[in-house]
C-alpha atoms as a PDB file:
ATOM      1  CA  UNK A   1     104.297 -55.469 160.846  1.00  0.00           C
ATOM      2  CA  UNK A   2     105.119 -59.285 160.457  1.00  0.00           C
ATOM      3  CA  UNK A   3     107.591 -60.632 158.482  1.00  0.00           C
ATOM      4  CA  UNK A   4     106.648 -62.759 155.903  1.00  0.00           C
ATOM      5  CA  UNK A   5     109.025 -65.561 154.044  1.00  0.00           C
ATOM      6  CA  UNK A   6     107.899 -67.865 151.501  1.00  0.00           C
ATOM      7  CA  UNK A   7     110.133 -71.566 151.676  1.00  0.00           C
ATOM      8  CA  UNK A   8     109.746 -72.731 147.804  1.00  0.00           C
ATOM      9  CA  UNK A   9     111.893 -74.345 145.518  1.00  0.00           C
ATOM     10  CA  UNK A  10     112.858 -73.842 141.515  1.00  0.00           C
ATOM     11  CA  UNK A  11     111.011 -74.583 139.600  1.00  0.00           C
ATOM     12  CA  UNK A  12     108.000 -75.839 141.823  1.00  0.00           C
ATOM     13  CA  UNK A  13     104.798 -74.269 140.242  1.00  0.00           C
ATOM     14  CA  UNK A  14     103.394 -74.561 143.143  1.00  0.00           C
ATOM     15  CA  UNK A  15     105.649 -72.309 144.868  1.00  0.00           C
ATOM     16  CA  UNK A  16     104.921 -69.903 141.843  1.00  0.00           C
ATOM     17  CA  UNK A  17     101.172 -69.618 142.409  1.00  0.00           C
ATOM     18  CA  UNK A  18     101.919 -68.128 146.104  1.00  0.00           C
ATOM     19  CA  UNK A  19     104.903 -65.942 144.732  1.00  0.00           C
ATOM     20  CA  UNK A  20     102.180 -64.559 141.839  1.00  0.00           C
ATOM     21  CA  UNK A  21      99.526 -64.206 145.101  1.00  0.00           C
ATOM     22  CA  UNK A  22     101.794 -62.451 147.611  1.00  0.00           C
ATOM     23  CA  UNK A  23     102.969 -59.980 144.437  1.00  0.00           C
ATOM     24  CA  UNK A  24      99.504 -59.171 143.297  1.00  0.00           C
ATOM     25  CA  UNK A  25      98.501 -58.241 146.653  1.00  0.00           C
ATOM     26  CA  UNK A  26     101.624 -55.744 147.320  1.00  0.00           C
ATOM     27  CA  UNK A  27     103.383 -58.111 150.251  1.00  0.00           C
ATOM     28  CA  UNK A  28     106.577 -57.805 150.875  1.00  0.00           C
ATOM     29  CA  UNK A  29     108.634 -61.202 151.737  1.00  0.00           C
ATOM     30  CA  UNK A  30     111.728 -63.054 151.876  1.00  0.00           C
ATOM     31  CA  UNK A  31     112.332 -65.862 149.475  1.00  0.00           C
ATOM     32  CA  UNK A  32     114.157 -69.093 151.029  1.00  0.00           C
ATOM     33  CA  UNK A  33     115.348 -71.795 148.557  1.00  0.00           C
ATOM     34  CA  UNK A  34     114.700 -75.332 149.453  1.00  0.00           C
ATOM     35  CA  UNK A  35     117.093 -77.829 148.685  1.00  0.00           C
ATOM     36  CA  UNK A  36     114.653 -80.959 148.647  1.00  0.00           C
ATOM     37  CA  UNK A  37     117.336 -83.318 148.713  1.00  0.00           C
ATOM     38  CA  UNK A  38     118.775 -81.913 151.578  1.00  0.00           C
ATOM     39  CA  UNK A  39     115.185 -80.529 153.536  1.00  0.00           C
ATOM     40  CA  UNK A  40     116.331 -77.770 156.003  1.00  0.00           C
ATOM     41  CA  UNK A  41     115.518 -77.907 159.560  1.00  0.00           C
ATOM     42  CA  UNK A  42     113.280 -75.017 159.289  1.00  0.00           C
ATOM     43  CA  UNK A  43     111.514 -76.569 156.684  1.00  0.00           C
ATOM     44  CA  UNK A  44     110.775 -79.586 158.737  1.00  0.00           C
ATOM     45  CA  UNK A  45     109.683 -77.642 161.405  1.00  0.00           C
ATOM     46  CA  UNK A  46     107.393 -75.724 159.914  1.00  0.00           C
ATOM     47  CA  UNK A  47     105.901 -78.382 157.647  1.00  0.00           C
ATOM     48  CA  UNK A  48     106.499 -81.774 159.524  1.00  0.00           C
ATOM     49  CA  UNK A  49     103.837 -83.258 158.283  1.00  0.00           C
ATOM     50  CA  UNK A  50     104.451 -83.549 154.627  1.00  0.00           C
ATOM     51  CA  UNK A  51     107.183 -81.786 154.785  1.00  0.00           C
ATOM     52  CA  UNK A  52     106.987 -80.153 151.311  1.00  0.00           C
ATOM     53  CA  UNK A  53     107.565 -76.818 149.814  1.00  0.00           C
ATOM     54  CA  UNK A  54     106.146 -73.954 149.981  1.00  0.00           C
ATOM     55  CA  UNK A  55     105.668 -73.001 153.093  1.00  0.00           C
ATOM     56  CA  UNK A  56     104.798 -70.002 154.014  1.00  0.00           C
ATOM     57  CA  UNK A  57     105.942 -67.721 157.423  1.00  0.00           C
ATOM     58  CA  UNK A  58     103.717 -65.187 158.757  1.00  0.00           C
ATOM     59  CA  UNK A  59     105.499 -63.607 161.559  1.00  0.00           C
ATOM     60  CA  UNK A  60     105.845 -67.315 163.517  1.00  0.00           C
ATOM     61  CA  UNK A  61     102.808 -68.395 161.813  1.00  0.00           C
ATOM     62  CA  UNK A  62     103.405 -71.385 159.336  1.00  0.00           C
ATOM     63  CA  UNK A  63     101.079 -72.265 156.772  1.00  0.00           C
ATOM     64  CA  UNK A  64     101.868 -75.400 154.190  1.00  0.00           C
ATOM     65  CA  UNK A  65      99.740 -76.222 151.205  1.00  0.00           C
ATOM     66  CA  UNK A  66      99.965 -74.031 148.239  1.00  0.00           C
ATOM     67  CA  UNK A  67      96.546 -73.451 147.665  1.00  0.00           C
ATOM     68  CA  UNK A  68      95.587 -73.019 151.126  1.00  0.00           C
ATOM     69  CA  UNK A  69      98.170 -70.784 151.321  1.00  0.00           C
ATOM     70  CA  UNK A  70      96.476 -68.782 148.558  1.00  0.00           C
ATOM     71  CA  UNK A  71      93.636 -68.859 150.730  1.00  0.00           C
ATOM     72  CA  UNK A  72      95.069 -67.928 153.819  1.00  0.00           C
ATOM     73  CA  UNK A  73      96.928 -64.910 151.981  1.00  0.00           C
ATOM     74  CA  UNK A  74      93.138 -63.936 150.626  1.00  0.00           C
ATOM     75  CA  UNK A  75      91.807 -63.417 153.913  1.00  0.00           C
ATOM     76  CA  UNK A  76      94.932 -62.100 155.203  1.00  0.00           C
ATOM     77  CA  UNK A  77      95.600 -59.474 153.343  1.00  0.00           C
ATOM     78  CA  UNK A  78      92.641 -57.376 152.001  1.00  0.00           C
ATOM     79  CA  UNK A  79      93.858 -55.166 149.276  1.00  0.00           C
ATOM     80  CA  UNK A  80      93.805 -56.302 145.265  1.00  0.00           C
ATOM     81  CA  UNK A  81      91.384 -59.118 146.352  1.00  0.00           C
ATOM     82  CA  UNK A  82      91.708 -62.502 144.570  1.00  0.00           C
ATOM     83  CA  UNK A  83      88.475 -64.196 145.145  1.00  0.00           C
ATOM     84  CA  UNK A  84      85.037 -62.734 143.997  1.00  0.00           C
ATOM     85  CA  UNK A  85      82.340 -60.474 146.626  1.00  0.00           C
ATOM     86  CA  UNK A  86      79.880 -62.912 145.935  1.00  0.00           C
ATOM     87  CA  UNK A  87      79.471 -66.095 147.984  1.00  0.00           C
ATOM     88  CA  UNK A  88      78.326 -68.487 145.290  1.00  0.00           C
ATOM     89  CA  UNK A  89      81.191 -67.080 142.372  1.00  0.00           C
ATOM     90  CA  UNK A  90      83.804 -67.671 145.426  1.00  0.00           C
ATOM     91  CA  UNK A  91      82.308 -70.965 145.539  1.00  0.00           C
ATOM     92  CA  UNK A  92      82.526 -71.595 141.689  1.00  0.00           C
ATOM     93  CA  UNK A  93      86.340 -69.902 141.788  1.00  0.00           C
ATOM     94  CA  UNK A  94      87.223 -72.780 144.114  1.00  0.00           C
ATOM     95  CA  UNK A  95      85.163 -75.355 143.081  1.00  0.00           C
ATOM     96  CA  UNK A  96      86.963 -74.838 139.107  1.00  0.00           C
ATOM     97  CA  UNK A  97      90.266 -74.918 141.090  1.00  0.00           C
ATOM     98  CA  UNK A  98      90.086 -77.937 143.207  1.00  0.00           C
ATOM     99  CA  UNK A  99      88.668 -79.476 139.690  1.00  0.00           C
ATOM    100  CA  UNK A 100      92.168 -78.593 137.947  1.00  0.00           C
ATOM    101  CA  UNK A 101      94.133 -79.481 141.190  1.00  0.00           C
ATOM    102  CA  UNK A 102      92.341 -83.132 141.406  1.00  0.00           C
ATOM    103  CA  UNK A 103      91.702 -84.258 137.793  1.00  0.00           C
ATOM    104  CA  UNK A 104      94.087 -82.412 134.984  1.00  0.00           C
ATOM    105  CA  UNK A 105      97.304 -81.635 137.343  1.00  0.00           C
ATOM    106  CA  UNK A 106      97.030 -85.205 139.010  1.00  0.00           C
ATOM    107  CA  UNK A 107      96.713 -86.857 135.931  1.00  0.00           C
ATOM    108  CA  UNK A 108      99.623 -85.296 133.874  1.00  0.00           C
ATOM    109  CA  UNK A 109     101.652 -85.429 136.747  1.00  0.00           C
ATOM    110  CA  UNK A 110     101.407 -89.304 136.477  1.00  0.00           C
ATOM    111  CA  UNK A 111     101.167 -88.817 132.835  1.00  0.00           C
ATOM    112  CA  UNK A 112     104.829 -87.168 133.253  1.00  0.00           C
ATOM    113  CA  UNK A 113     106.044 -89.810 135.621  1.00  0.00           C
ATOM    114  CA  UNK A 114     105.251 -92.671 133.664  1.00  0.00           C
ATOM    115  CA  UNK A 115     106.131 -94.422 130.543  1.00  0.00           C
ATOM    116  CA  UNK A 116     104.110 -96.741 127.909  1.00  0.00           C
ATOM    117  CA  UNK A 117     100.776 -98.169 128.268  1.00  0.00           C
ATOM    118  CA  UNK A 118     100.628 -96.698 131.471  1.00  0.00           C
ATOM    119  CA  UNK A 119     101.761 -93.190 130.349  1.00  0.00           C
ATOM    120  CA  UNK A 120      99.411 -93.284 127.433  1.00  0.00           C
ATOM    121  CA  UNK A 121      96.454 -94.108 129.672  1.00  0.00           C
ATOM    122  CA  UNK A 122      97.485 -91.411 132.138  1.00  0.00           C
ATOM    123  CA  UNK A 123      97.598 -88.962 129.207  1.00  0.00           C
ATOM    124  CA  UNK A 124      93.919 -89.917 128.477  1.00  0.00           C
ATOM    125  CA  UNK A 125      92.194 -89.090 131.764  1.00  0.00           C
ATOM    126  CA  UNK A 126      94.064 -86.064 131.510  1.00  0.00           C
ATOM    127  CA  UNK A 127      92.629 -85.355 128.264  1.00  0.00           C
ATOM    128  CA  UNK A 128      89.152 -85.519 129.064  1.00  0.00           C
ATOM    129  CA  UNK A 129      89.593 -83.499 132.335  1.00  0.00           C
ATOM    130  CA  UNK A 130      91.089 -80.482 130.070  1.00  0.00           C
ATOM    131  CA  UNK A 131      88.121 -80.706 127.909  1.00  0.00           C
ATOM    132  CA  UNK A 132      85.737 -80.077 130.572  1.00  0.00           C
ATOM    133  CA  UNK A 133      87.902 -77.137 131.411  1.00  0.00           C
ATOM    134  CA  UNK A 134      88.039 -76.095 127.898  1.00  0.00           C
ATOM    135  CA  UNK A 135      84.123 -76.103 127.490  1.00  0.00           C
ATOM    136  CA  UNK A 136      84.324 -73.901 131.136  1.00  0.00           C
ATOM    137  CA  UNK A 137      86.329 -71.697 129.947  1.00  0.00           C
ATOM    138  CA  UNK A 138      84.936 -70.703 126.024  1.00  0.00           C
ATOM    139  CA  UNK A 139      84.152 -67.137 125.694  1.00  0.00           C
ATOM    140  CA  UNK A 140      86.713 -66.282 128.979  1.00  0.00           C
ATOM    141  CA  UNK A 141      89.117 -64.420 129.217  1.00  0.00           C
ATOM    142  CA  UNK A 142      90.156 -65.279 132.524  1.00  0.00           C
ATOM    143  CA  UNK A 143      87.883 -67.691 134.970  1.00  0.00           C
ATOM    144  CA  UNK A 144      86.542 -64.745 136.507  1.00  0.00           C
ATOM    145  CA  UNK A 145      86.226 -62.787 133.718  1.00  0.00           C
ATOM    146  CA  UNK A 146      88.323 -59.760 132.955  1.00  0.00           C
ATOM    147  CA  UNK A 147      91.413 -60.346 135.349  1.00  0.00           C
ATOM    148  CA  UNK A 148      93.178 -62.835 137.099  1.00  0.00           C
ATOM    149  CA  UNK A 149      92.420 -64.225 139.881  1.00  0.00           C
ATOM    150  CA  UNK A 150      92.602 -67.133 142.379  1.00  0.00           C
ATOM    151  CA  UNK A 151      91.406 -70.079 139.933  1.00  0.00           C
ATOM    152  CA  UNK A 152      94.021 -68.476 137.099  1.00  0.00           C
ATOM    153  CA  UNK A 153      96.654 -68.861 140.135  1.00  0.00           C
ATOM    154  CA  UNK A 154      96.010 -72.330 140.572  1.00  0.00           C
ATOM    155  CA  UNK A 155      95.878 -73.264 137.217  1.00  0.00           C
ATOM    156  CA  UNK A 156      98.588 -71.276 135.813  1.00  0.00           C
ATOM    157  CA  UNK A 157     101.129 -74.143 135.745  1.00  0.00           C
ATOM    158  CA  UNK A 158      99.470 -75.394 132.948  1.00  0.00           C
ATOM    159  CA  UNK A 159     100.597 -72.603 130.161  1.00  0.00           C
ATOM    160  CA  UNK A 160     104.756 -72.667 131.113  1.00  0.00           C
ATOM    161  CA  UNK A 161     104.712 -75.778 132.837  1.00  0.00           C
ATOM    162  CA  UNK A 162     103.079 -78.243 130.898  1.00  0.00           C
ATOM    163  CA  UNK A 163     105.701 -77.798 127.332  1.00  0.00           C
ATOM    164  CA  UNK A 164     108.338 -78.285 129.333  1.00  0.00           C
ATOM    165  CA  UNK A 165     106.420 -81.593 130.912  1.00  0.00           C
ATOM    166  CA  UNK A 166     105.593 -82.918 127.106  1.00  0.00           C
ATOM    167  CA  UNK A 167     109.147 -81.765 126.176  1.00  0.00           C
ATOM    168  CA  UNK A 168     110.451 -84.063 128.565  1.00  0.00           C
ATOM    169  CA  UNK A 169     108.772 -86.689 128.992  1.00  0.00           C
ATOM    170  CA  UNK A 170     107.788 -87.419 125.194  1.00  0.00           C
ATOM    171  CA  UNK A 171     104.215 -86.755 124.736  1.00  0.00           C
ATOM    172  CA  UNK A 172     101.885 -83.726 123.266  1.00  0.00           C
ATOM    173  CA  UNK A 173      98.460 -82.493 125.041  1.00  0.00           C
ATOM    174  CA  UNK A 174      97.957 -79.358 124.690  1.00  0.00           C
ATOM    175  CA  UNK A 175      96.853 -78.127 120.837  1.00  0.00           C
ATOM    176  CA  UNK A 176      94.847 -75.474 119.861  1.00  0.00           C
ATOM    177  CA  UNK A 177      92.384 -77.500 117.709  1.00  0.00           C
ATOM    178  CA  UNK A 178      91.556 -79.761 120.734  1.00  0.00           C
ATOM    179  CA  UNK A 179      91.731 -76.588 123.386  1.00  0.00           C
ATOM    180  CA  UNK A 180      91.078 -73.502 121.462  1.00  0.00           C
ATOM    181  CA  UNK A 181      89.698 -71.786 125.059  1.00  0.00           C
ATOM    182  CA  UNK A 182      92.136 -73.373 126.959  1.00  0.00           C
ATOM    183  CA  UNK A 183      95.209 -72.313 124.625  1.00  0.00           C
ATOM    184  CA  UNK A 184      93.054 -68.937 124.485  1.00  0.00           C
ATOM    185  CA  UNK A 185      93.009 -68.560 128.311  1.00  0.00           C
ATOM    186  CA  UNK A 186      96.953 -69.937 128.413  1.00  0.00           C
ATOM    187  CA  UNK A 187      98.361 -66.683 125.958  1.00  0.00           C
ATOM    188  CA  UNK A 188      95.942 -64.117 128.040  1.00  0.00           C
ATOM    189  CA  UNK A 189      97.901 -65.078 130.941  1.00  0.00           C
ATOM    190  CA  UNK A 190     101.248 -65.347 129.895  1.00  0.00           C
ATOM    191  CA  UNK A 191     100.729 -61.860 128.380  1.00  0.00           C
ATOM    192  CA  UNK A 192     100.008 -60.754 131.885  1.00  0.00           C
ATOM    193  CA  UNK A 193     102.623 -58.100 133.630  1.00  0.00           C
ATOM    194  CA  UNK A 194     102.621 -59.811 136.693  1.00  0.00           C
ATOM    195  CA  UNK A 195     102.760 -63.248 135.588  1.00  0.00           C
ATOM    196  CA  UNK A 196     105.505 -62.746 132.567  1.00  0.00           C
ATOM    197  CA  UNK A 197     108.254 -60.586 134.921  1.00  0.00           C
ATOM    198  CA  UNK A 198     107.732 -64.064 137.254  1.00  0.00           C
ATOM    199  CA  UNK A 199     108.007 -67.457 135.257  1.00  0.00           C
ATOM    200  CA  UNK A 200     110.966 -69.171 135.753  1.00  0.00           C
ATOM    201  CA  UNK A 201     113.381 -70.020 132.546  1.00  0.00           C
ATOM    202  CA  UNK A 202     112.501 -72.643 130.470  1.00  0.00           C
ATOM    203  CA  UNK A 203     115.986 -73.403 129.294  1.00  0.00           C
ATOM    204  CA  UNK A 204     116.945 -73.988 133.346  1.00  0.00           C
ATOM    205  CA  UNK A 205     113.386 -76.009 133.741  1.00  0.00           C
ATOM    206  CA  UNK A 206     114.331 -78.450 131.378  1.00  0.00           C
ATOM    207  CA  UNK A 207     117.311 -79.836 132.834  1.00  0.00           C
ATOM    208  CA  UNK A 208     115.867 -79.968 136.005  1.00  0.00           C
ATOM    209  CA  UNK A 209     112.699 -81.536 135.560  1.00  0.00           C
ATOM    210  CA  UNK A 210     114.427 -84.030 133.342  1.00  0.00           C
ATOM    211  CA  UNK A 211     116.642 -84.935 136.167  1.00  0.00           C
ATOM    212  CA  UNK A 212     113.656 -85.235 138.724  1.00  0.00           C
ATOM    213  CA  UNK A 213     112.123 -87.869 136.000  1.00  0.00           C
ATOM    214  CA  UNK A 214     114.980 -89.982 135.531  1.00  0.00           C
ATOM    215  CA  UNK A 215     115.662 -90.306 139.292  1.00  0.00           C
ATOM    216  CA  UNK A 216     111.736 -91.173 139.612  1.00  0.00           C
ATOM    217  CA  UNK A 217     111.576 -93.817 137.123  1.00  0.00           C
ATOM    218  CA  UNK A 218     115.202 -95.112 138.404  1.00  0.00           C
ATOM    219  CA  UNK A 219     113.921 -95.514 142.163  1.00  0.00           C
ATOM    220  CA  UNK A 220     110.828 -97.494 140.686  1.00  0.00           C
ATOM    221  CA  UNK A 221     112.522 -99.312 138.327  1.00  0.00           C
ATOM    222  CA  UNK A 222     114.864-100.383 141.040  1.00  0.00           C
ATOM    223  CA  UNK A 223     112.284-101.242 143.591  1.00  0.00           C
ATOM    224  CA  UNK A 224     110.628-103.281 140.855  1.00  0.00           C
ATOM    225  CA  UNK A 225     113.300-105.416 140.271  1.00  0.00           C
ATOM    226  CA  UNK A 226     113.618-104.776 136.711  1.00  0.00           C
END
């Protein structure tokens, strides 16, 4: 049997989405902490590309991209299947998660590393983007239906994540009179098994993604002059 490790980083929620994949399918693996101020040389060699976390190492097989790792582990690795049987609910599954991954995690994630005007305009965009995922997801309990799955994976950052983002960086999006499925959805999955014995601790989140903002805005507000 191949070994399997997973290179990810605290508290990366993308490196959560492939931990929550590899543990609902049974795998066995070795965890490797990235330092991604100091990159490893195994990291770099198995992700020169980008060179991001995670990776993950399938015997001497490296795959890089979180959710493509999620894919890669669903066709890997039969058992507890993420993804639907039928072709066009796969298709929705992904088509609902590449939504999420392109217009409400890229938003708030500029939304997070910004400030003023521009912060307040990122907020916006990613306002409208979790109303359309709001509207998707009234009368759900999951995306799939009864249990979680590969879209709930992918968008599962947004219930522990995205407090500790507002907390941080000053501003307030998610409210249950503006995203009563979405907050619905959010406590379904938290409530989870799985997903609650694995979430990182908020009180060690803070400080950290704190000091990953203030080095951000430093470096730009350096480079701008200011």
């Amino acid at each position: 049997m191949s070994t399997v490790k997973l290179f990810a980083t605290f508290p990366s929620p993308f490196s959560y989405r492939v931990q929550w994949a590899l543990k609902h399918k049974g795998i066995d693996y070795e965890y490797v902490e990235e330092d991604l101020q100091n990159k490893s040389s195994l990291l770099l060699k198995y992700n020169p590309i980008y060179k991001k976390i995670p990776v993950l190492l399938h015997g001497e097989k490296p795959v890089a991209e979180s959710v493509i790792i999620l894919e890669y582990i669903e066709e890997a690795w039969q058992a507890n299947p993420l993804l639907p049987e039928d072709s066009h609910e796969r298709a929705v599954a992904r088509f609902w998660a590449k939504f999420a991954e392109e217009k409400c995690n890229a938003s708030i994630i500029k939304a997070f590393y910004s400030e003023g005007m521009e912060q307040e305009k990122n907020l916006e965009a990613s306002r409208e983007s979790l109303k359309i995922l709001d509207a998707h997801l009234e009368g759900k309990k999951f995306f799939g239906g009864e249990r979680i799955g590969y879209t709930d994976l992918v968008v599962g950052w947004i219930p522990h994540w995205l407090p500790v983002e507002e907390e941080v960086a000053g501003f307030k999006l998610l409210d249950l009179q503006s995203f009563p499925s979405l907050c619905s959805w959010c406590e379904n999955f938290l409530q989870d098994e799985l997903i609650k014995n694995n979430l990182p601790a908020r009180e060690k989140m803070i400080p950290a993604f704190r000091a990953v903002r203030e080095r951000f805005l430093t470096t730009v507000t350096t480079q701008r002059g200011d």
